[in-house]
C-alpha atoms as a PDB file:
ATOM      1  CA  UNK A   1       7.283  17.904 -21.865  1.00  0.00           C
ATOM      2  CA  UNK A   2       5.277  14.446 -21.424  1.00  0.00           C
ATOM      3  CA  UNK A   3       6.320  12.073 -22.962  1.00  0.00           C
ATOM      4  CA  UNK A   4       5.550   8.266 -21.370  1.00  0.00           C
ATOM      5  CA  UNK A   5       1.752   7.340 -19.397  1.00  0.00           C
ATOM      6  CA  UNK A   6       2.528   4.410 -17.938  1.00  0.00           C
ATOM      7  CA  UNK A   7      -0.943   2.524 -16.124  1.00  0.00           C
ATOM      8  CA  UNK A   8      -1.414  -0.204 -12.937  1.00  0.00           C
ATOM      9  CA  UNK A   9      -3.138  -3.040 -14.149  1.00  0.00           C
ATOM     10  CA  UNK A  10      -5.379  -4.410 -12.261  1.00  0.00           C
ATOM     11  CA  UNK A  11      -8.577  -2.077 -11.608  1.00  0.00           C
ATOM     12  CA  UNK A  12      -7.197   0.315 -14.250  1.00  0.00           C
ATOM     13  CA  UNK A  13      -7.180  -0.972 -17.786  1.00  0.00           C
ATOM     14  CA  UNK A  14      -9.852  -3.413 -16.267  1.00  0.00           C
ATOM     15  CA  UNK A  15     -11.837  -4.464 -13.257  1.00  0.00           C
ATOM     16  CA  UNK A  16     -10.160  -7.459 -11.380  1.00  0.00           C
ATOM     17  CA  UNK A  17     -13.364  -9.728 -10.033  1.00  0.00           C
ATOM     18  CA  UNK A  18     -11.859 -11.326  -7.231  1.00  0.00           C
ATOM     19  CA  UNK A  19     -13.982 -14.971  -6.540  1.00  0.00           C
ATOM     20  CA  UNK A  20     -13.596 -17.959  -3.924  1.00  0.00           C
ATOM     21  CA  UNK A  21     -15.206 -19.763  -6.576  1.00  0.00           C
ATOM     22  CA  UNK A  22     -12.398 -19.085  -9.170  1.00  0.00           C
ATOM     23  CA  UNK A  23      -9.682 -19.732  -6.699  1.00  0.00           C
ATOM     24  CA  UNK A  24     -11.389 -22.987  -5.905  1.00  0.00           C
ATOM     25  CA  UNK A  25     -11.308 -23.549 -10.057  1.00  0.00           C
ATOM     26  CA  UNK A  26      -7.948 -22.196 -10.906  1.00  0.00           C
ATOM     27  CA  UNK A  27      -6.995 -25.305  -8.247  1.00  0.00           C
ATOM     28  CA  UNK A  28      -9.077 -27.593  -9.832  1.00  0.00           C
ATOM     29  CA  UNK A  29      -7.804 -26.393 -13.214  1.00  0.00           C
ATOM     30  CA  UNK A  30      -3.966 -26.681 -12.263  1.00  0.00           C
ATOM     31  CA  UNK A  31      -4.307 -30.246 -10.377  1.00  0.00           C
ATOM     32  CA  UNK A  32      -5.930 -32.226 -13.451  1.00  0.00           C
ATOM     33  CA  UNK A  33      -3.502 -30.351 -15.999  1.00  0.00           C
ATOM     34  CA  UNK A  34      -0.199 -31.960 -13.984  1.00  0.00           C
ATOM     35  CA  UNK A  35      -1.841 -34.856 -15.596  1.00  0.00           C
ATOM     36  CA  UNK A  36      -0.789 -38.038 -13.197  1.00  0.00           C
ATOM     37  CA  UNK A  37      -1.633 -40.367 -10.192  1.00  0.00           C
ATOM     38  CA  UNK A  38      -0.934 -39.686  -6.868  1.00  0.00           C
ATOM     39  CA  UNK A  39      -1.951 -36.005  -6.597  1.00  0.00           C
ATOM     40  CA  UNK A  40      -3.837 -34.551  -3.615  1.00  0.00           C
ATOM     41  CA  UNK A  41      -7.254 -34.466  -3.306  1.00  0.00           C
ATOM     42  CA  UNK A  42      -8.601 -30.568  -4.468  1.00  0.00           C
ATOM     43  CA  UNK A  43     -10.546 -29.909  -1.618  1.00  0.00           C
ATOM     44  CA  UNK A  44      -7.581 -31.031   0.841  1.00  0.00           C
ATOM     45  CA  UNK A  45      -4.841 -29.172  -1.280  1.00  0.00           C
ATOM     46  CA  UNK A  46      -7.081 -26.000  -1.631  1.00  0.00           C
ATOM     47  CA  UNK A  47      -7.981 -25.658   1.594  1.00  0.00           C
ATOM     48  CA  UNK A  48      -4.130 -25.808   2.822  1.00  0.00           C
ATOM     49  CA  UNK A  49      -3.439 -23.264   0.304  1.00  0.00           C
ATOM     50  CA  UNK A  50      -6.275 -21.533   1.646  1.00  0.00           C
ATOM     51  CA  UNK A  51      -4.776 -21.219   5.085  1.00  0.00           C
ATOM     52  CA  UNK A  52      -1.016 -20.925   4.696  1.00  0.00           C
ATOM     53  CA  UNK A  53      -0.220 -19.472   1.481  1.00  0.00           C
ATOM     54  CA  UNK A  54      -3.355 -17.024   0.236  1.00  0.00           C
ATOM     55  CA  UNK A  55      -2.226 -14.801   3.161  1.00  0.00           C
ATOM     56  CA  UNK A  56       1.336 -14.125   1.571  1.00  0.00           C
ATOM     57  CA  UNK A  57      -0.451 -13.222  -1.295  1.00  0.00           C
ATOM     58  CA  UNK A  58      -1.430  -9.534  -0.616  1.00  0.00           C
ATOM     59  CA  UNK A  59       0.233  -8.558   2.603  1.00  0.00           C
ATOM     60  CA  UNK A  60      -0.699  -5.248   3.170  1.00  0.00           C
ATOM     61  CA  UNK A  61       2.592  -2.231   2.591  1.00  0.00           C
ATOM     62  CA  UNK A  62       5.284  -6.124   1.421  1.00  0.00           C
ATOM     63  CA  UNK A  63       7.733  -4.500  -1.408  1.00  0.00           C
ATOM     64  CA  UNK A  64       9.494  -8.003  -1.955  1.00  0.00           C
ATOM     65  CA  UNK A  65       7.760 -10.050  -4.465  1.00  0.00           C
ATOM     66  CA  UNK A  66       7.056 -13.926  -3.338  1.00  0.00           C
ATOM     67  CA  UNK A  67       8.338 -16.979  -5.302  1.00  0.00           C
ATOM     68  CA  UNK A  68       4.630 -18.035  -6.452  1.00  0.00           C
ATOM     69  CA  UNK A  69       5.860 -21.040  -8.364  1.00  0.00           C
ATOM     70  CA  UNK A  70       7.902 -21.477  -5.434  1.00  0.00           C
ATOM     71  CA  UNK A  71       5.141 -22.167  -3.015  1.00  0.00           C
ATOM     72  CA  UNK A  72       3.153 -24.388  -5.179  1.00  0.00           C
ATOM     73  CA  UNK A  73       5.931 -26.835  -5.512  1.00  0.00           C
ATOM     74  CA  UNK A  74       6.178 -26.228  -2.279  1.00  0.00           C
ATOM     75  CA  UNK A  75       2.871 -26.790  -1.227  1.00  0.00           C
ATOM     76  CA  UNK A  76       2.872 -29.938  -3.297  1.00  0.00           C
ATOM     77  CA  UNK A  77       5.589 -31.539  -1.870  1.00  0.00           C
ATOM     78  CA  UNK A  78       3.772 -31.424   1.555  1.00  0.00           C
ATOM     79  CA  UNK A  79       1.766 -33.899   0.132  1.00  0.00           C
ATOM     80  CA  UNK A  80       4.957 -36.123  -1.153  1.00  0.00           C
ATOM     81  CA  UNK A  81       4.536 -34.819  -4.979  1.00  0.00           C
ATOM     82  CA  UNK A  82       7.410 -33.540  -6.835  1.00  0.00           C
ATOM     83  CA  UNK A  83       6.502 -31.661  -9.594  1.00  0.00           C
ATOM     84  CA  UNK A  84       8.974 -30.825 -12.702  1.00  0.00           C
ATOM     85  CA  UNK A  85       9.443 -27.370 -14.021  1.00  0.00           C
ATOM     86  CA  UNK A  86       7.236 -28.635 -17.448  1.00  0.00           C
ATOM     87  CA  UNK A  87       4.420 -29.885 -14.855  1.00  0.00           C
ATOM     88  CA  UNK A  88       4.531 -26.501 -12.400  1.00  0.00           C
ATOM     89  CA  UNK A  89       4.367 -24.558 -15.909  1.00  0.00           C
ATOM     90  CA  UNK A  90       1.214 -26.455 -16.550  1.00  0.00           C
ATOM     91  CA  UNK A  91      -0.036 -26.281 -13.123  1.00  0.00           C
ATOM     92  CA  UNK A  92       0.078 -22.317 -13.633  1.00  0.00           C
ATOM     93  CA  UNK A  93      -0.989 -22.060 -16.764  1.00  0.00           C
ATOM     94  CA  UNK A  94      -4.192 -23.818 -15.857  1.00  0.00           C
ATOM     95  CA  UNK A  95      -4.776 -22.048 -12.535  1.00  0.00           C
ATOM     96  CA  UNK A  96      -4.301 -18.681 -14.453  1.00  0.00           C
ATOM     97  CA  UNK A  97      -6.614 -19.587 -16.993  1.00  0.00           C
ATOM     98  CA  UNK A  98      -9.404 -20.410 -15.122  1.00  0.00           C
ATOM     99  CA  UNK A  99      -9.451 -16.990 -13.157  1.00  0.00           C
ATOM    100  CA  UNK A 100     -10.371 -15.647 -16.999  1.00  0.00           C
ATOM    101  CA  UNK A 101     -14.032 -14.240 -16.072  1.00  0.00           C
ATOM    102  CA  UNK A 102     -12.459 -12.379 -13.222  1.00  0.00           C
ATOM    103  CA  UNK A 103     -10.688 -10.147 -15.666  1.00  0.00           C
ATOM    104  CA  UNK A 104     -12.943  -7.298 -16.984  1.00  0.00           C
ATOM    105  CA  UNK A 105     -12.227  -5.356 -19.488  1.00  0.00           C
ATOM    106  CA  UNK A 106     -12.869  -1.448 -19.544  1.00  0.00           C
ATOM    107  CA  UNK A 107     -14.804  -0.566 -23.347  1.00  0.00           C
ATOM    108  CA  UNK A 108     -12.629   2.639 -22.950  1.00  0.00           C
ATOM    109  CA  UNK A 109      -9.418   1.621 -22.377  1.00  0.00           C
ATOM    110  CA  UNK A 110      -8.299   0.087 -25.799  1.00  0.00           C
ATOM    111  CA  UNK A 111      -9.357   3.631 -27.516  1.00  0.00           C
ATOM    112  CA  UNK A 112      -7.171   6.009 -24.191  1.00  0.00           C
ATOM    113  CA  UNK A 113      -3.993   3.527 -25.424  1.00  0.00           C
ATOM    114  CA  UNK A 114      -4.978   3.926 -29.127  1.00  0.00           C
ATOM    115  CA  UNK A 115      -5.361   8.009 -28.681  1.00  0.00           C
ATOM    116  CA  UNK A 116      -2.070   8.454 -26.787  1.00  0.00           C
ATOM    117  CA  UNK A 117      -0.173   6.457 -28.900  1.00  0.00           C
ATOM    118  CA  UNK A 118      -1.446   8.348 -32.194  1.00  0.00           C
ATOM    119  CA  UNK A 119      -0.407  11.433 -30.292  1.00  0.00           C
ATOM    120  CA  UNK A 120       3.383  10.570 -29.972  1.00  0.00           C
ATOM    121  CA  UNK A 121       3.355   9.113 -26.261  1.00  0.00           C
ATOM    122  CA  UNK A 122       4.792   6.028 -24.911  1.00  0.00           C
ATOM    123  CA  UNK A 123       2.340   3.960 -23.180  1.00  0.00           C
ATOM    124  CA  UNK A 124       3.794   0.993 -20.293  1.00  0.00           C
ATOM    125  CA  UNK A 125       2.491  -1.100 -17.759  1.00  0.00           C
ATOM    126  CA  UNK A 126       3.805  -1.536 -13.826  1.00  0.00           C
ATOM    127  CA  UNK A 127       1.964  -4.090 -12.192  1.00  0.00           C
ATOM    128  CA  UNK A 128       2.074  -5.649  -8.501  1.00  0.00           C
ATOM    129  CA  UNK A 129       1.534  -9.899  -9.522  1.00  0.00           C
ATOM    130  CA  UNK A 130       2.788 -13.109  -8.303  1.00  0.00           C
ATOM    131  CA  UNK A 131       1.960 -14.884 -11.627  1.00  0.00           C
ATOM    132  CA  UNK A 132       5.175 -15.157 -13.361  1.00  0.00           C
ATOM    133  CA  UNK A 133       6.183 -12.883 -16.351  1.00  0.00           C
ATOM    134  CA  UNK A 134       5.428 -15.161 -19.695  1.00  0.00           C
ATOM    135  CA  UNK A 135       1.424 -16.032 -18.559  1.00  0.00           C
ATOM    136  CA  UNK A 136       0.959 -12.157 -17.746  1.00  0.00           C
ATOM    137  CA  UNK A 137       2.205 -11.663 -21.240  1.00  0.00           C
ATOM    138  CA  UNK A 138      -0.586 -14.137 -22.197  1.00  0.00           C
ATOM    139  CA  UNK A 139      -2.712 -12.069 -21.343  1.00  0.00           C
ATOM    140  CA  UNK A 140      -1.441  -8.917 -22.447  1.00  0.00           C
ATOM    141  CA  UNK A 141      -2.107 -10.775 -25.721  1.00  0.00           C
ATOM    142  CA  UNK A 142      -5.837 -11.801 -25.179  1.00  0.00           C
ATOM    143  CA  UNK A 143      -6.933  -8.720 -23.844  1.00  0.00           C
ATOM    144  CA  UNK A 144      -5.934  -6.745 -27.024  1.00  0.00           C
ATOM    145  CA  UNK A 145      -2.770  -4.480 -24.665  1.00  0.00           C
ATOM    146  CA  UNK A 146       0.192  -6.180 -25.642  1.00  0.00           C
ATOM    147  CA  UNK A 147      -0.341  -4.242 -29.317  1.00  0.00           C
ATOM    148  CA  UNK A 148      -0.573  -1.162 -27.188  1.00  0.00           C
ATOM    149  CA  UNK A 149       2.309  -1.209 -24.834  1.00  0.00           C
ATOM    150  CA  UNK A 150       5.400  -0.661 -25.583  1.00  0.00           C
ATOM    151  CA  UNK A 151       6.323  -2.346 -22.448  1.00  0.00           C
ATOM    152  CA  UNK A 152       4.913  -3.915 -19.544  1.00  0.00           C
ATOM    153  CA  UNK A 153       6.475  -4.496 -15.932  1.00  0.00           C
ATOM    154  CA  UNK A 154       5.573  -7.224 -13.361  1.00  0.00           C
ATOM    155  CA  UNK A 155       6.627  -7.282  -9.651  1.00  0.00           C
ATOM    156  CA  UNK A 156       6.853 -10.957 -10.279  1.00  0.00           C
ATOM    157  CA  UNK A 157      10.027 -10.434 -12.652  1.00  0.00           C
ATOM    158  CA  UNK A 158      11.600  -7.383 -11.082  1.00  0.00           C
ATOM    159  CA  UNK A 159      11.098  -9.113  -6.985  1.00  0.00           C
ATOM    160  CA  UNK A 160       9.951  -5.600  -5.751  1.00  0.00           C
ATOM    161  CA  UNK A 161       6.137  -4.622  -5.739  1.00  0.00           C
ATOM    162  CA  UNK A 162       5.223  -1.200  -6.003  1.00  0.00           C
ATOM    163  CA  UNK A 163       5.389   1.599  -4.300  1.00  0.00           C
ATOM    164  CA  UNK A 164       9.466   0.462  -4.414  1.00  0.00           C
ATOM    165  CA  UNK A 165      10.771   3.010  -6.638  1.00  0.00           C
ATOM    166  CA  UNK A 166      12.736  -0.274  -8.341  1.00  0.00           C
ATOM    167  CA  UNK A 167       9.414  -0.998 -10.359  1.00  0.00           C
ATOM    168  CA  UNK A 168       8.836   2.118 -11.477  1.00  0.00           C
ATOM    169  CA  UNK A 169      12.451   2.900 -12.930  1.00  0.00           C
ATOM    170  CA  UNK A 170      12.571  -0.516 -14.417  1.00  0.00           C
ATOM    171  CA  UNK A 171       9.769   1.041 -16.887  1.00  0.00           C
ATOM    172  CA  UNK A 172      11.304   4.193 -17.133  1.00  0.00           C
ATOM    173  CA  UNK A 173      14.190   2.893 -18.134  1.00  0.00           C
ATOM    174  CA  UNK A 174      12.883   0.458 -20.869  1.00  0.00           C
ATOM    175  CA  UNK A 175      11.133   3.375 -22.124  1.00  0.00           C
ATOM    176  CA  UNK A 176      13.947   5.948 -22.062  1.00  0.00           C
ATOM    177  CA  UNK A 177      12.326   8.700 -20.609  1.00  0.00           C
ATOM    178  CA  UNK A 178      12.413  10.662 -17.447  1.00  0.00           C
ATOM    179  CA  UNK A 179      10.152  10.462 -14.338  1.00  0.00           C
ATOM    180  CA  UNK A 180       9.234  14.255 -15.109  1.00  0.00           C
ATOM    181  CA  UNK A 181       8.076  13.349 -18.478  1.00  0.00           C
ATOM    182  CA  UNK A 182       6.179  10.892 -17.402  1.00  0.00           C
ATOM    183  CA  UNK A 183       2.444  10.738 -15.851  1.00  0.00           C
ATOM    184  CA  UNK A 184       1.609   7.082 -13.977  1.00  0.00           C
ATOM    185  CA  UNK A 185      -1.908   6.117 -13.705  1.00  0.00           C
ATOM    186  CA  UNK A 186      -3.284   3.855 -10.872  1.00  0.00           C
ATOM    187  CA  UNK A 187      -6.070   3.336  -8.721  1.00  0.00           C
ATOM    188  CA  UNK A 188      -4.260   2.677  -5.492  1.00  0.00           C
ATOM    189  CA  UNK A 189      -3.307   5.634  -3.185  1.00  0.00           C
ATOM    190  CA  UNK A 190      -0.060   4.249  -1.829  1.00  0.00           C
ATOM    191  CA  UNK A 191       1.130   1.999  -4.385  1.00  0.00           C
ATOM    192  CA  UNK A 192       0.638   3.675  -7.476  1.00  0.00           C
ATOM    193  CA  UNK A 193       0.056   7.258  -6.409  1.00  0.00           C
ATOM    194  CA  UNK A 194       2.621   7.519  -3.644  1.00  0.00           C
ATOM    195  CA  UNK A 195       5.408   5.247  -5.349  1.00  0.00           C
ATOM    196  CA  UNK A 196       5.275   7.055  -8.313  1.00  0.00           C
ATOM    197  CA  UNK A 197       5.070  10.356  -7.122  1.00  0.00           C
ATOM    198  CA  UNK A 198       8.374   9.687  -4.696  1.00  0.00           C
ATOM    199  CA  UNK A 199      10.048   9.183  -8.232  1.00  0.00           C
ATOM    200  CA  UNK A 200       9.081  12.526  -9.663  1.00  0.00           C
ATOM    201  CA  UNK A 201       6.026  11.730 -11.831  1.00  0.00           C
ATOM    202  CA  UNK A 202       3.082  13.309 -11.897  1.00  0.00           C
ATOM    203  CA  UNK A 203       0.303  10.815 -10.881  1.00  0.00           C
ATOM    204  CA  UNK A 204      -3.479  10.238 -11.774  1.00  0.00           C
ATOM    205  CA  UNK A 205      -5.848   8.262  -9.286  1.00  0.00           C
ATOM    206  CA  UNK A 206      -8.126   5.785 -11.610  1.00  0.00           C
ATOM    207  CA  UNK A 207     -11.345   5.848  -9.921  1.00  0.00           C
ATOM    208  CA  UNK A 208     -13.341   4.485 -12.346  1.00  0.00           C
ATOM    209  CA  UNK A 209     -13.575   0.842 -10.563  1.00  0.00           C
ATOM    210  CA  UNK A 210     -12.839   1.551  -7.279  1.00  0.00           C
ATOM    211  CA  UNK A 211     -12.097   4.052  -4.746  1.00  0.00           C
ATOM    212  CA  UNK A 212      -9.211   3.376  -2.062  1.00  0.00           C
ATOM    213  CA  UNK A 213      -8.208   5.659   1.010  1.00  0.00           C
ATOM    214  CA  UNK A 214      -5.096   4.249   2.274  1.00  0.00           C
ATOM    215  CA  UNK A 215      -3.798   6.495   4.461  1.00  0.00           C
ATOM    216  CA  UNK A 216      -0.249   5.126   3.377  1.00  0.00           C
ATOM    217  CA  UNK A 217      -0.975   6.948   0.492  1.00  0.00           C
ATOM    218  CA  UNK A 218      -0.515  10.449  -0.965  1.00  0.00           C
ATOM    219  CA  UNK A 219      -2.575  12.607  -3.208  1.00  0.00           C
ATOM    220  CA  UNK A 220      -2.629  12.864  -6.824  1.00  0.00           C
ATOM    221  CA  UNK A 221      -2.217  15.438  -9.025  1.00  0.00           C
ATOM    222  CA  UNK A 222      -5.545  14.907 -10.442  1.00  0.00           C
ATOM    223  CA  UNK A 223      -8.280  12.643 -10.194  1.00  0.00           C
ATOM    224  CA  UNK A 224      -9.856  10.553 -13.237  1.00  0.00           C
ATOM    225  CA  UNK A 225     -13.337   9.293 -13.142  1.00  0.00           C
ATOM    226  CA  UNK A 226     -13.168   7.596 -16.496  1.00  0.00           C
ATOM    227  CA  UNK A 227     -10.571   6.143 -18.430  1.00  0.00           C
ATOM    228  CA  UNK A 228     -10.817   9.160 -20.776  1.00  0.00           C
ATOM    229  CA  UNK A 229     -10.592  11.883 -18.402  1.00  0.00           C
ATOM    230  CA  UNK A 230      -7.040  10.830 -18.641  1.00  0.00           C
ATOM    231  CA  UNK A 231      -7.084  11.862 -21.813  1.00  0.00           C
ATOM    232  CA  UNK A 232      -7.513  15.941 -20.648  1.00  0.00           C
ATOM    233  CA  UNK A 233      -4.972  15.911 -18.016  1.00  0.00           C
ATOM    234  CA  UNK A 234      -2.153  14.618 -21.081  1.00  0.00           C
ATOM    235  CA  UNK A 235      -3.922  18.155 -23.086  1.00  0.00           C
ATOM    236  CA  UNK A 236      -3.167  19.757 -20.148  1.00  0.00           C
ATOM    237  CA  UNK A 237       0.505  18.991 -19.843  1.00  0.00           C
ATOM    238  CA  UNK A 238       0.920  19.044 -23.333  1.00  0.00           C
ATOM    239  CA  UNK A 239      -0.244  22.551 -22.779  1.00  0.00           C
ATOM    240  CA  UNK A 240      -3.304  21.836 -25.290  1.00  0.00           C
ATOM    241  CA  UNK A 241      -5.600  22.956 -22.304  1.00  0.00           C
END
């Protein structure tokens, strides 16, 4: 019997706008909020980051989470500034902020939490970031989804990105329930389909932003062209279909 739906994040409860021009802000953003003389210039510091650390970001089939905080105090002590935990918070903060109008919501979403919550389900989050735990949270918050989670995993916390099965259980386990009684939704063939599929769950492609054929990948149960199409496949293994 189903019991959990746990959902990816990023081009699944909304569209993720990826920008140069935000990255370019969110670097602005974080270098004025450390708030003192002696910083880099933005276009010099951006453009390193630009070169050596963007790439680490998203390396294509990586399972082990990188230290994001990590390489900005990193990256700022190639230019001889040491930065205190209070002043890397703020740096992050900032930067995260300013990538706000790159995170779309979906209308639907809210009211697919709302319905499977109101019929008896469990609803979670697994979600590949680098950002660190507490400004994910923050957005959770903003975005209205923190109200309709019951919890919410982030690669940055756990150190493993999905599709390591380490992710996946983490949720499972804060939720108490069973990969077999559980149905994951994601967009991403390998990641979310694949990882969570490996684990025993049944599995639902979101294809409602985007449509990815990684041949990593596996295929899903079923397929979902709107957020509410998820909505039948739960009748259907609640045997209401």
């Amino acid at each position: 019997m189903l019991e959990a739906v746990l959902f990816d994040y990023g081009d699944t409860l909304f569209h993720f706008a990826y920008d140069e021009a935000l990255l370019e802000a969110g670097w602005e953003a974080g270098l004025a909020a450390v708030g003192r003389d002696g910083l880099p210039g933005h276009d010099e510091a951006a453009g390193r980051f630009r070169e050596r650390y963007v790439p680490l970001l998203w390396v294509p089939g990586a399972v082990d989470e990188i230290e994001y905080p990590h390489l900005i105090r990193e990256l700022l002590g190639e230019f001889g500034v040491e930065v205190d935990d209070e002043e890397l918070a703020r740096f992050l903060e900032a930067e995260h902020e300013a990538w706000e109008p790159a995170r779309q919501m979906d209308a639907s979403s809210h009211a697919l939490l709302d319905t499977l919550r109101d019929r008896g389900l469990r609803t979670g989050l697994v979600s590949n970031v680098f950002d660190p735990g507490w400004l994910m949270r923050n957005d959770l918050e903003r975005m209205g989804l923190a109200e309709r989670l019951d919890v919410a995993v982030f690669s940055s916390e756990i150190g493993k990105r999905k599709p390591h099965p380490a992710i996946f259980q983490a949720a499972l386990d804060a939720l108490g329930v069973e990969p077999e009684s559980t149905l994951f939704v994601g967009d991403r063939r390998y990641e979310d389909v694949r990882g969570s599929k490996e684990l025993g769950m049944h599995a639902v492609q979101a294809l409602w932003f985007r449509f990815d054929e990684d041949e990593r990948g596996v295929d899903p149960d079923w397929e979902a062209f709107t957020p509410m199409d998820v909505l039948n496949v739960v009748r259907k293994l609640l045997g209401e279909l």
